[in-house]
Protein backbone atom coordinates (compact mmCIF):
# COMPACT_ATOMS: atom_id res chain seq x y z
CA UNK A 1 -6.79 -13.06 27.68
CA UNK A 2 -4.82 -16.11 27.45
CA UNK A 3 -1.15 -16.68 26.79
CA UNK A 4 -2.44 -18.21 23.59
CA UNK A 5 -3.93 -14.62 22.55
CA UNK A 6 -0.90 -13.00 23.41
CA UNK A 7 1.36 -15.65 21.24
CA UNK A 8 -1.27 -15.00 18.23
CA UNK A 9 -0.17 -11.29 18.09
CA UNK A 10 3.33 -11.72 18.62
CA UNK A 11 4.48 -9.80 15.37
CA UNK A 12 2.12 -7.00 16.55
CA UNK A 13 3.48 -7.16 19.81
CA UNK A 14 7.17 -6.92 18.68
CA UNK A 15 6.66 -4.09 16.75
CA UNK A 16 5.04 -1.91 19.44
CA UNK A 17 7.09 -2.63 21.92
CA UNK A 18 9.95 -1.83 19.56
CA UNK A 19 8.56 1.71 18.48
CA UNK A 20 8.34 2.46 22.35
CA UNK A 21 11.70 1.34 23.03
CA UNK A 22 12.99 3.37 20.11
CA UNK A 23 10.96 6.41 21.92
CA UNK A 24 12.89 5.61 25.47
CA UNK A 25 16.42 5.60 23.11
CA UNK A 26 15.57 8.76 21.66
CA UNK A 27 15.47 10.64 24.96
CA UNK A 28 17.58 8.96 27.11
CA UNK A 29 20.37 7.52 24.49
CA UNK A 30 20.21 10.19 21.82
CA UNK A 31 23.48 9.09 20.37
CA UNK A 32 22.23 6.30 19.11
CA UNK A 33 19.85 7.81 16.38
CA UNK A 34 22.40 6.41 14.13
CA UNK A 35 21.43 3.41 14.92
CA UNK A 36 17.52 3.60 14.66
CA UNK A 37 17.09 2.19 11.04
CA UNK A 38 19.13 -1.04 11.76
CA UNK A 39 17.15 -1.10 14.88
CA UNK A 40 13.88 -0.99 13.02
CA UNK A 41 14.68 -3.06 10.46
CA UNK A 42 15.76 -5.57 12.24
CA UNK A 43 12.63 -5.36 13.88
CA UNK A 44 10.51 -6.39 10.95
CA UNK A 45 12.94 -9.05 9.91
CA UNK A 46 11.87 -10.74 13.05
CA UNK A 47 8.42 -9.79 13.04
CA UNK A 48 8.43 -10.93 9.57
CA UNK A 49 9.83 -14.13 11.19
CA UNK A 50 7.00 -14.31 14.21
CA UNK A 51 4.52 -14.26 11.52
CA UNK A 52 5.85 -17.61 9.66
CA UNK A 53 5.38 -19.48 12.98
CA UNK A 54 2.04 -18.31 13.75
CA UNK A 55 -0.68 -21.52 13.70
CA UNK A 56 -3.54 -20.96 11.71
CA UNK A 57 -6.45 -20.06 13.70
CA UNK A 58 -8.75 -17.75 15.70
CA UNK A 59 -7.87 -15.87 18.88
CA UNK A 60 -9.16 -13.22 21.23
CA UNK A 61 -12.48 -14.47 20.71
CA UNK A 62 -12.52 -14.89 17.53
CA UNK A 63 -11.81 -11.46 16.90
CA UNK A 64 -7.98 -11.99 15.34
CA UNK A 65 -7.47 -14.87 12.48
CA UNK A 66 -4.18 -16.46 11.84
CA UNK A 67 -3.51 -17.86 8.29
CA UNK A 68 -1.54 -18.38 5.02
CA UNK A 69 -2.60 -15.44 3.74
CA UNK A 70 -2.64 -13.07 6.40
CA UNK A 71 1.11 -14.24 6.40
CA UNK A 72 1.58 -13.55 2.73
CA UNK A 73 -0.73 -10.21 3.59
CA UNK A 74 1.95 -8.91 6.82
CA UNK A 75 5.12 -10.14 4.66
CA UNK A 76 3.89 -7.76 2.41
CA UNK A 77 3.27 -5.07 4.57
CA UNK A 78 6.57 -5.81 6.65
CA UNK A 79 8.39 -5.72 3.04
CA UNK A 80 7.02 -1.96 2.30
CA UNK A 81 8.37 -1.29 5.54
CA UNK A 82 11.75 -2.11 5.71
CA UNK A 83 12.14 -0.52 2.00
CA UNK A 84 10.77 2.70 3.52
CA UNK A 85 12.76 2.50 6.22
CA UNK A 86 16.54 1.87 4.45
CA UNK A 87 15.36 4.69 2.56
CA UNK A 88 14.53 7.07 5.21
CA UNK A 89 17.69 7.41 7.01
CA UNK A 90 19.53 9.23 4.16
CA UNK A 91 16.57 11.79 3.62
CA UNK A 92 16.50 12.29 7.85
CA UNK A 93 20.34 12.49 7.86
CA UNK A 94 20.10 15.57 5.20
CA UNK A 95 17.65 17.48 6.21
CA UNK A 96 18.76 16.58 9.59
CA UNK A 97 15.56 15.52 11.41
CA UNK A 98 16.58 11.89 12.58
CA UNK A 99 14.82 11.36 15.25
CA UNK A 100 13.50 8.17 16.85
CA UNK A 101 9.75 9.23 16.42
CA UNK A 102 9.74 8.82 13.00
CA UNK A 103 10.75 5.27 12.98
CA UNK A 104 8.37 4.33 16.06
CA UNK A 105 5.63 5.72 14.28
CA UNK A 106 6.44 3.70 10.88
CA UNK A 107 6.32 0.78 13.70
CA UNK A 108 2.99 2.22 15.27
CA UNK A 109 1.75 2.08 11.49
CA UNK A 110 2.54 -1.58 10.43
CA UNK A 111 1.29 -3.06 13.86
CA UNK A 112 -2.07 -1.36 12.45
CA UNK A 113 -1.73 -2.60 9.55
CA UNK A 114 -1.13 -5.86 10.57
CA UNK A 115 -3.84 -6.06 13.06
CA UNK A 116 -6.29 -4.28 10.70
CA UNK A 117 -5.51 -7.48 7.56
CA UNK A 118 -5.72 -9.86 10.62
CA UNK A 119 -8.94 -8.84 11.97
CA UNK A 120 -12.54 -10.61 11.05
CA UNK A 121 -15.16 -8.09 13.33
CA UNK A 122 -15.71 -4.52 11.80
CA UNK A 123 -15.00 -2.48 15.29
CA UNK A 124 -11.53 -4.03 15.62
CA UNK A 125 -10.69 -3.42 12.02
CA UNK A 126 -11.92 0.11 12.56
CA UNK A 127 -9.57 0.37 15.82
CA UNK A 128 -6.30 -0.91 13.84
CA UNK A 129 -7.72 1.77 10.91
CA UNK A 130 -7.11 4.57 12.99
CA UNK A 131 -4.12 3.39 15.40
CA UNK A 132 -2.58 3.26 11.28
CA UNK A 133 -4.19 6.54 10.07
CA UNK A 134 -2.86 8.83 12.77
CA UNK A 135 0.94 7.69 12.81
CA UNK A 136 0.50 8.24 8.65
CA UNK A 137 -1.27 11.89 9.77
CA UNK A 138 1.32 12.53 11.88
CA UNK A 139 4.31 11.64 9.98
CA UNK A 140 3.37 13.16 6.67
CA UNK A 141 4.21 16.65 8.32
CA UNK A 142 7.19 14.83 9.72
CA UNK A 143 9.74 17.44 8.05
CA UNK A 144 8.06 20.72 9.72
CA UNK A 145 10.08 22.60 8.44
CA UNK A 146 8.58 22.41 4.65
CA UNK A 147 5.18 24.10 4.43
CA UNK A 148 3.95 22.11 1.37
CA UNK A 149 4.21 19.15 4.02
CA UNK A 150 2.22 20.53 6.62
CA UNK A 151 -0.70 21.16 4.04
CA UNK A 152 -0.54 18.19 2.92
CA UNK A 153 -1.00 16.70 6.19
CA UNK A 154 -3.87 18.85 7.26
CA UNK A 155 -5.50 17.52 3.56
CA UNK A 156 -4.74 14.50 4.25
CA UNK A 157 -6.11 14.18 8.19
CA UNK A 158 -9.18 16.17 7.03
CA UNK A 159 -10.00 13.48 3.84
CA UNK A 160 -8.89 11.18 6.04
CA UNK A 161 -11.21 11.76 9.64
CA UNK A 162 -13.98 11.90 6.83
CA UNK A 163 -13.31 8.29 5.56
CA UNK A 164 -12.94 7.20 8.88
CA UNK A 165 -16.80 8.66 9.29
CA UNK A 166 -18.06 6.39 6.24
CA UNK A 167 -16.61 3.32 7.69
CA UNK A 168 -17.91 3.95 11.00
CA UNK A 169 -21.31 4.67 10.17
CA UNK A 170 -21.20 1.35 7.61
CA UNK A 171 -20.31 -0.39 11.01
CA UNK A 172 -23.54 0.80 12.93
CA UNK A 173 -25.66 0.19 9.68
CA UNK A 174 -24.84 -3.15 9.44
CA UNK A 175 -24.82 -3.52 13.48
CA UNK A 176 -28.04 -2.24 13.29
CA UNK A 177 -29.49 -4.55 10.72
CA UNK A 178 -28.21 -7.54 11.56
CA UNK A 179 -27.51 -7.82 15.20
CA UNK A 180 -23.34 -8.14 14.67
CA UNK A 181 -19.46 -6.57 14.13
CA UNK A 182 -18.35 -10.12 12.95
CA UNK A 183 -17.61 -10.63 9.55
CA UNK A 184 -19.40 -14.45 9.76
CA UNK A 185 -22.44 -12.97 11.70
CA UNK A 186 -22.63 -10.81 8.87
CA UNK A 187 -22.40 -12.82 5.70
CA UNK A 188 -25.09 -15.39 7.99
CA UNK A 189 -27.38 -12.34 8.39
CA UNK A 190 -27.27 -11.77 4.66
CA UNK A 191 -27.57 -15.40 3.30
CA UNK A 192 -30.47 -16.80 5.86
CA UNK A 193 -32.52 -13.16 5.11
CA UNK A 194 -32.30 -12.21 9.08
CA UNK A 195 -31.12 -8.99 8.14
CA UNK A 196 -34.03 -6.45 9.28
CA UNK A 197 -33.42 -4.25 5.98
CA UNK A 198 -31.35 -5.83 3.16
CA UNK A 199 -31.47 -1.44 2.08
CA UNK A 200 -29.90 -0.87 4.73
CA UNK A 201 -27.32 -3.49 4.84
CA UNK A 202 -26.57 -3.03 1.61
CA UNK A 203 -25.74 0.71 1.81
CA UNK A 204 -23.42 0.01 5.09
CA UNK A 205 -21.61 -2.31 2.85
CA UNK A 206 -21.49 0.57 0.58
CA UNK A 207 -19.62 2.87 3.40
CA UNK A 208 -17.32 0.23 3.71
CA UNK A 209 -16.10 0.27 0.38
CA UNK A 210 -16.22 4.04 -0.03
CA UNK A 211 -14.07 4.24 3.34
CA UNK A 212 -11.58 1.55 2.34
CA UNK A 213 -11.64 2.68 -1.10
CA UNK A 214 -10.21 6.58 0.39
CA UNK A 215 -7.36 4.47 1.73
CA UNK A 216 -6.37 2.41 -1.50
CA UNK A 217 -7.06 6.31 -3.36
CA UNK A 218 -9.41 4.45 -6.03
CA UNK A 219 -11.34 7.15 -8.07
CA UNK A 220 -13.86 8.81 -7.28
CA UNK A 221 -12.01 8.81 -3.70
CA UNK A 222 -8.12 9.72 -4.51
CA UNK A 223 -8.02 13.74 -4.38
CA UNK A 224 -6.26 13.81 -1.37
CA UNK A 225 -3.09 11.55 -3.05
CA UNK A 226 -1.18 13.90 -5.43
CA UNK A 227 -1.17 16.82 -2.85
CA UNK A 228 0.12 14.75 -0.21
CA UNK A 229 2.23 12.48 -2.04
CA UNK A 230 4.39 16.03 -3.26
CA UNK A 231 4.69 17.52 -0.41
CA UNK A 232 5.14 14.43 1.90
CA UNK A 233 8.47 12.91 2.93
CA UNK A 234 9.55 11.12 -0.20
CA UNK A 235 10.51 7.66 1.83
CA UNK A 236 7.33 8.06 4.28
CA UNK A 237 5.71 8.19 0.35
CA UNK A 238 6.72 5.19 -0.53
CA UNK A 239 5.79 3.14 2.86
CA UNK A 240 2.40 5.49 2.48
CA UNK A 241 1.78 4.73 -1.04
CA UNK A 242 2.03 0.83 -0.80
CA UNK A 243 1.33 -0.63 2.70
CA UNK A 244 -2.07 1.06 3.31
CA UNK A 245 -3.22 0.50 0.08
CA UNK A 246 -2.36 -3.03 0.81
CA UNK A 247 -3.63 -3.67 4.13
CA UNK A 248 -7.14 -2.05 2.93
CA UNK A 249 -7.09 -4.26 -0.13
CA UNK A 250 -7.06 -7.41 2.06
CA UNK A 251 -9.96 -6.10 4.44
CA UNK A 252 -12.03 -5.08 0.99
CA UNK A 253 -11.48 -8.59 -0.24
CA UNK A 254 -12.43 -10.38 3.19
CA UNK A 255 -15.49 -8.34 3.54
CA UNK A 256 -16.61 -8.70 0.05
CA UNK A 257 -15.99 -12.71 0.26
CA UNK A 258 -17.19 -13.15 3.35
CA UNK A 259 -20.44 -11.68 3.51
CA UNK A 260 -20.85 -12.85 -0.23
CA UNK A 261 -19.90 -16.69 0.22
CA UNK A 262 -20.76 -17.80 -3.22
CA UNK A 263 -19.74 -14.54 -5.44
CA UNK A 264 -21.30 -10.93 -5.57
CA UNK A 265 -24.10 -11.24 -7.87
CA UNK A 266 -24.43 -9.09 -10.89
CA UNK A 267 -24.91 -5.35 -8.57
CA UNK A 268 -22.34 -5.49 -6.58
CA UNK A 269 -20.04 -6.75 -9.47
CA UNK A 270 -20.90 -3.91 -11.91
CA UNK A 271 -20.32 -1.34 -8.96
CA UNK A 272 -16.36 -2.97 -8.57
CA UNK A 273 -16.26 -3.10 -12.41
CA UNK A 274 -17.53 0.61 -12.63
CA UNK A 275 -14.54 1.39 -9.86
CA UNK A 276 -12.29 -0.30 -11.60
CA UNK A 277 -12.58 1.33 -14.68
CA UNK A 278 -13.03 4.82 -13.37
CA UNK A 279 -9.61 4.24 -11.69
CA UNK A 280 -7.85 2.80 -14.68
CA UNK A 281 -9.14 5.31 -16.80
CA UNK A 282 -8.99 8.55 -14.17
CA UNK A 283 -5.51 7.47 -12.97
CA UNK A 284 -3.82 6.48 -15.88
CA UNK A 285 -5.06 9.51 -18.21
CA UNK A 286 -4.10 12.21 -15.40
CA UNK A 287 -0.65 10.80 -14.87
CA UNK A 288 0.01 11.20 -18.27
CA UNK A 289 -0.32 14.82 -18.49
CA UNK A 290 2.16 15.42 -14.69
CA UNK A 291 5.55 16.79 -15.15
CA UNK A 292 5.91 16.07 -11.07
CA UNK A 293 7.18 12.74 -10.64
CA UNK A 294 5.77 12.09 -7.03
CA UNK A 295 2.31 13.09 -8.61
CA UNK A 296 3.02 11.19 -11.50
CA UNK A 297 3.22 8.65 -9.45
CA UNK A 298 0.57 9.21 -7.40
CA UNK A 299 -2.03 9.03 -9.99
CA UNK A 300 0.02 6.02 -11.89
CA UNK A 301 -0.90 4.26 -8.21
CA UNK A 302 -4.85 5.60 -8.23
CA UNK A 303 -4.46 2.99 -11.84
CA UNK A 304 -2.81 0.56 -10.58
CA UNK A 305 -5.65 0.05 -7.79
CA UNK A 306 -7.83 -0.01 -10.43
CA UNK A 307 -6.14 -3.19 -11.97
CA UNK A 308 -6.36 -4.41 -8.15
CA UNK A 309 -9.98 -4.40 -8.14
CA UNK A 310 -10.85 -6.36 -11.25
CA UNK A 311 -10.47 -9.89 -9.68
CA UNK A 312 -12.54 -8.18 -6.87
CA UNK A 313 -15.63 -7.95 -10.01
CA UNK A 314 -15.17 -11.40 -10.18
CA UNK A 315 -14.94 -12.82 -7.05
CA UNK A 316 -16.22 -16.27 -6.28
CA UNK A 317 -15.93 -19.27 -3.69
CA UNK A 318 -12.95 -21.03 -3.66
CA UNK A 319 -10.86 -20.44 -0.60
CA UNK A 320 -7.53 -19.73 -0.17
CA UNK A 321 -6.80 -21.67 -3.71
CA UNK A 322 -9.07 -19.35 -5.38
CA UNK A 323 -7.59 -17.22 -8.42
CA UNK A 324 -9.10 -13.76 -6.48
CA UNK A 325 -6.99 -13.79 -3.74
CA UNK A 326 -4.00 -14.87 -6.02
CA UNK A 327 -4.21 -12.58 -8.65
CA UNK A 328 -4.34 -9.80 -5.69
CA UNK A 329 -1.74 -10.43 -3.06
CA UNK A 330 0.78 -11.43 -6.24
CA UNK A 331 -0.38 -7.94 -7.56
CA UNK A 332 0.27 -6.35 -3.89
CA UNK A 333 3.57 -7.58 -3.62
CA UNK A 334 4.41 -6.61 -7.00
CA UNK A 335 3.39 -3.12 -6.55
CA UNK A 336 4.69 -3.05 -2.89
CA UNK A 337 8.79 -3.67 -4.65
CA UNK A 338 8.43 -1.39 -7.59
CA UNK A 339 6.53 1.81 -6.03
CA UNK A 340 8.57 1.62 -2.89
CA UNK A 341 11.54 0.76 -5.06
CA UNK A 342 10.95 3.88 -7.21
CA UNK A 343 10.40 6.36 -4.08
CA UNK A 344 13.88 5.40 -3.04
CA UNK A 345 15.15 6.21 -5.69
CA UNK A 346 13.47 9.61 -5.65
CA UNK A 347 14.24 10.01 -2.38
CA UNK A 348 18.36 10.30 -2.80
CA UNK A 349 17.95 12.17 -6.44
CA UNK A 350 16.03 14.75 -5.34
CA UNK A 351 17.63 16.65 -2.89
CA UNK A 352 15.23 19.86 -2.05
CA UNK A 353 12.35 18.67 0.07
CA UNK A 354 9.29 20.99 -0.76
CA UNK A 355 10.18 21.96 -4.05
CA UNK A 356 8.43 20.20 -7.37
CA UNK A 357 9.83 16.67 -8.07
CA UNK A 358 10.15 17.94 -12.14
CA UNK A 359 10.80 14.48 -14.20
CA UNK A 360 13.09 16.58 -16.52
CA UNK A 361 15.87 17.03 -13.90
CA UNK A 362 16.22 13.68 -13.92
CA UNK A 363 18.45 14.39 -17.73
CA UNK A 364 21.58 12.83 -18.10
CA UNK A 365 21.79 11.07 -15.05
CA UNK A 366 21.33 7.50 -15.69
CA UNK A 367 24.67 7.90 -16.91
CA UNK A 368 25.69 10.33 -13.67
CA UNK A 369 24.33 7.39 -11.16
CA UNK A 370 24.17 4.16 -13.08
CA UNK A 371 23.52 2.01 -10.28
CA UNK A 372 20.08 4.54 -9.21
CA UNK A 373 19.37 4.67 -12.76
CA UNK A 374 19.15 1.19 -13.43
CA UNK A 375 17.07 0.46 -10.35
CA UNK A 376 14.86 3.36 -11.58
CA UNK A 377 14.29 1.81 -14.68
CA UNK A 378 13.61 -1.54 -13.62
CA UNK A 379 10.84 0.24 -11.16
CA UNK A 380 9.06 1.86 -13.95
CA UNK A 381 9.46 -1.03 -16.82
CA UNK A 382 7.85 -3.35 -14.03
CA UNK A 383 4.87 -0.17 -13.31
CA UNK A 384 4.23 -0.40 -17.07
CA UNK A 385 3.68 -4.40 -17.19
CA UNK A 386 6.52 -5.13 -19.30
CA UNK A 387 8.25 -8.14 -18.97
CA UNK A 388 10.58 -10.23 -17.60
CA UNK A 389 9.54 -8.21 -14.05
CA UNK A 390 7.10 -9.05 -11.41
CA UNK A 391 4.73 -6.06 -12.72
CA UNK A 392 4.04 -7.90 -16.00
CA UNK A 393 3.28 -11.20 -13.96
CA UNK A 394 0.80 -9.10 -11.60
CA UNK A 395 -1.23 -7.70 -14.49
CA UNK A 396 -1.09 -10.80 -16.01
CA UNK A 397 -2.95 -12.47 -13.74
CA UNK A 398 -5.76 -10.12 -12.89
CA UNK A 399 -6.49 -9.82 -16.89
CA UNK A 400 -6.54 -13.74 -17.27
CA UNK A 401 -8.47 -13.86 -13.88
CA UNK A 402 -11.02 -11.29 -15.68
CA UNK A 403 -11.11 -13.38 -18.96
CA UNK A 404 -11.86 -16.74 -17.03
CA UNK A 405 -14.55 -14.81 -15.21
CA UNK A 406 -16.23 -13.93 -17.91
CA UNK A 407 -15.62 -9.87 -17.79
CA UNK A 408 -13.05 -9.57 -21.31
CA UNK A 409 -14.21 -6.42 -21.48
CA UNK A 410 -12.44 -5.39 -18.49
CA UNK A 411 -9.33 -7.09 -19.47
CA UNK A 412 -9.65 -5.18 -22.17
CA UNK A 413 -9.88 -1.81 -20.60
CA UNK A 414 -6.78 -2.79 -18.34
CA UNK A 415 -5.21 -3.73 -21.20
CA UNK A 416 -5.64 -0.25 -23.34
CA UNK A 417 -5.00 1.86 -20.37
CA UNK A 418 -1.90 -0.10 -19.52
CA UNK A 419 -0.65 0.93 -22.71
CA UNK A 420 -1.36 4.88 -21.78
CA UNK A 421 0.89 3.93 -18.67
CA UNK A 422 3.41 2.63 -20.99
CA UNK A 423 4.15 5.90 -22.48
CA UNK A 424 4.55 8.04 -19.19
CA UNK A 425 6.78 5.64 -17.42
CA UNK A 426 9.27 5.34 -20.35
CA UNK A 427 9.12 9.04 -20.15
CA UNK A 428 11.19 8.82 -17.09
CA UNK A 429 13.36 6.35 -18.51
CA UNK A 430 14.06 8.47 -21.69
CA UNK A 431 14.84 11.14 -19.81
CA UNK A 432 17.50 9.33 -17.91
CA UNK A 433 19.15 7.83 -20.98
CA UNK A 434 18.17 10.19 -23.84
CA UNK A 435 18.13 13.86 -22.71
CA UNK A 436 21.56 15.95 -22.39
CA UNK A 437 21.93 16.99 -18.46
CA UNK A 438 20.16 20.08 -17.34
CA UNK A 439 21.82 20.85 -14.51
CA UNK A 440 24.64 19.07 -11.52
CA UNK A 441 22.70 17.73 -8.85
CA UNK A 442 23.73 19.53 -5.58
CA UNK A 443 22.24 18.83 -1.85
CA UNK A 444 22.40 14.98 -2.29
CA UNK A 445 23.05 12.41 0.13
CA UNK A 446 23.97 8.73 -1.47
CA UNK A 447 23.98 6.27 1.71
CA UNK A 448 24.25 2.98 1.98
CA UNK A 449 20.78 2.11 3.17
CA UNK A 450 19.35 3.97 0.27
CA UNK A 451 20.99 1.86 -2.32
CA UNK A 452 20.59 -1.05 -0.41
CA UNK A 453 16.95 -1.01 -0.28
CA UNK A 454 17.08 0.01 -4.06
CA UNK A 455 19.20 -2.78 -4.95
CA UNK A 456 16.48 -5.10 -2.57
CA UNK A 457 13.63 -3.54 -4.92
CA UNK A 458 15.23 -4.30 -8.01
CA UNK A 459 16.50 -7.84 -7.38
CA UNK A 460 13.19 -8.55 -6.29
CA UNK A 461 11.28 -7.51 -9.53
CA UNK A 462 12.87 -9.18 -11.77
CA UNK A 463 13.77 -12.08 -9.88
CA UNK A 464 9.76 -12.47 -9.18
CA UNK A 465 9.60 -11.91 -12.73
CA UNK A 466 11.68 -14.11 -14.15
CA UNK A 467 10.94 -16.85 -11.59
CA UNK A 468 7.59 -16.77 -10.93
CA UNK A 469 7.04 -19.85 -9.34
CA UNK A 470 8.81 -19.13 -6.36
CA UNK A 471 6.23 -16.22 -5.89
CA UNK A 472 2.97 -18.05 -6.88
């Protein structure tokens, strides 16, 4: 290990060393909870920072890549995380649970994350998947003292451990096969016919997907997302629901481009295509019919990584200029500001953790808190693709990307089942604006660093999506 090494994983680094520190402040220094989420945040800012100066690159044996768009990939990630964590401190402050594990394991998370969208050999990604998996195990039965989160844990970890399993065992299939854990060795394998059993290879490949896929919750692999969405903690939701999904994204993508330089032939397309639409079509349909909001939500997101996959079916050389990898991490970030943007808000409106998240108490109170409502709205107009906001920009450019590709048809599926989203989003906001008031919210805590990182969300979609340039 060189000094080199350690200066390639500085971000990483940071934000281990500041979840332990946090740890060491929690027993030692408890008075100083209150400062924990300016702590943390602060945190990210700089490891946010760390990651701008990185030089492109290999290190640690070529195990850990530095580049343009693993930045773009661990802004994104760092982004999720400092939303979640402006929103948590009003929901810990209320139920009063603030504690300093809960932000080092958020920390614990993203330097998974991180490492995990950094990594180019299949045992190190699999080592960052499960440093990332059991901090998000752990801290979806954060708030013991709701039983609806502790199930939803427990479903969670056991869907979860099984995932793990299918990535694993695509690991020692394709170790097996071709004689390497590295990404290269891999796609070399495949495209000089030194694999012993393309079968075999091909199926391991398969695992992959299926195991990454559990994370992103694409159909046929989301069951375990409404249940723990609901009972979860509603700011751990939003971290949970975007930064995962986006870190497993990237590592689908490199795989997938990797071992298939020069595109992914007509099978492996139509099984990506046939994801896609199951997702759009599974996710979009279900979330139409939930009166929960978190599961509305939840199966809303199972859609929207259905639109995620569609320049995936299309996927062809080109590099870090290549419309694949634009249409996706403009997609990521887009969904990263208005999911984790909408939690926030969710998290300060509904005050009884444990309890159903019904979209109808949400009457009247766009006028109650205009400043939430707003945000709210502008979270759900940009989840529905409508423009001027950064959602409309991000489906956008995966239909063109399918269009150019040659797959209209899956534009066109996006495109009909983006309309079904449509209608269940502006549910919320007619509710909001158009329903008399049910009942006075009680049990609510409005702080600071909940609005703020509303206000953050909201700037940021429709600045994005009014200025797109600065984003693409």
């Amino acid at each position: 290990m060189t000094r080199a090494d350690l200066v390639s994983i500085a971000p990483e680094l940071l934000l281990a060393i500041a979840g332990c520190v946090i740890l060491l402040l929690e027993a030692f220094a408890p008075r100083l909870r209150s400062a924990f989420t300016g702590l943390s945040v602060a945190t990210a800012v700089a490891a946010a920072w760390l990651v701008r100066g990185l030089l492109p690159g290999t290190s640690f044996g070529n195990l850990i890549e530095s580049s343009h768009l693993t930045a773009v990939g661990s802004w994104i990630v760092l982004g999720a995380m400092a939303l979640a964590l402006l929103a948590s401190q009003g929901y810990l402050r209320r139920e009063r649970i603030l504690g300093g594990e809960y932000h080092a394991l958020v920390l614990w998370a993203a330097t998974g994350m991180l490492l995990m969208l950094r990594s180019v050999e299949l045992l190190t990604i699999f080592v960052s998947l499960e440093l990332l998996s059991l901090c998000l195990y752990a801290l979806a039965a954060y708030n013991r003292k709701v039983v609806v989160g502790s199930e939803a844990a427990l479903k969670y970890f056991l869907m979860g451990a099984f995932a793990s399993a299918f990535v694993l065992y695509g690991v020692a299939l394709l170790y097996g096969t071709t004689g390497t854990t590295f990404l290269a060795g891999i796609a070399g394998a495949v495209r000089d016919g030194a694999a012993t059993s393309p079968i075999v290879t091909a199926f391991g490949i398969l695992l992959l997907v299926a195991g990454f896929g559990f994370k992103m919750s694409i159909a046929p692999f989301h069951a375990w997302a409404p249940d723990t969405y609901q009972g979860a903690p509603s700011p751990y939701v939003g971290f949970l629901s975007v930064a995962p999904k986006a870190a497993s994204a990237f590592v689908l993508i490199r795989v997938l481009s990797t071992v298939f330089p020069d595109g992914l032939g007509v099978d492996w397309s139509v099984i990506i295509a046939s994801l896609a639409v199951l997702s759009m079509v599974v996710g979009n349909f279900l979330a139409l019919v939930q009166k929960d909001i978190k599961r509305m939500l939840a199966y809303s997101g199972v859609g929207h990584m259905g639109y995620l996959l569609i320049p995936l079916a299309g996927l062809d050389l080109g590099g870090p200029g290549d419309g694949s990898w634009r249409a996706v991490l403009v997609y990521l970030a887009a969904y990263a500001l208005m999911n984790a943007g909408a939690f926030a808000v969710i998290t300060m409106l509904y005050g009884r953790p444990g309890e159903q998240h019904l979209i109808s108490e949400l009457s009247g109170w766009g006028f109650r808190y205009p400043l939430l409502g707003f945000c709210l709205t502008v979270c759900m107009l940009s989840l529905g693709g409508i423009p001027p906001t950064i959602g409309f920009l991000g489906k956008y450019l995966v239909f063109l990307h399918a269009v150019t590709h040659g797959q209209t048809w899956l534009a066109l599926v996006g495109v009909v089942t983006s309309v079904v989203g449509v209608f269940y989003y502006l549910r919320v906001v007619y509710f909001l604006y158009m329903k008399e008031e049910v009942h006075e919210p009680t049990g609510l805590l409005l702080d600071g660093w909940g609005k703020a990182a509303v206000v953050l969300a909201a700037l940021g979609i429709l600045a994005f999506g009014i200025f797109p340039a600065w984003l693409l």
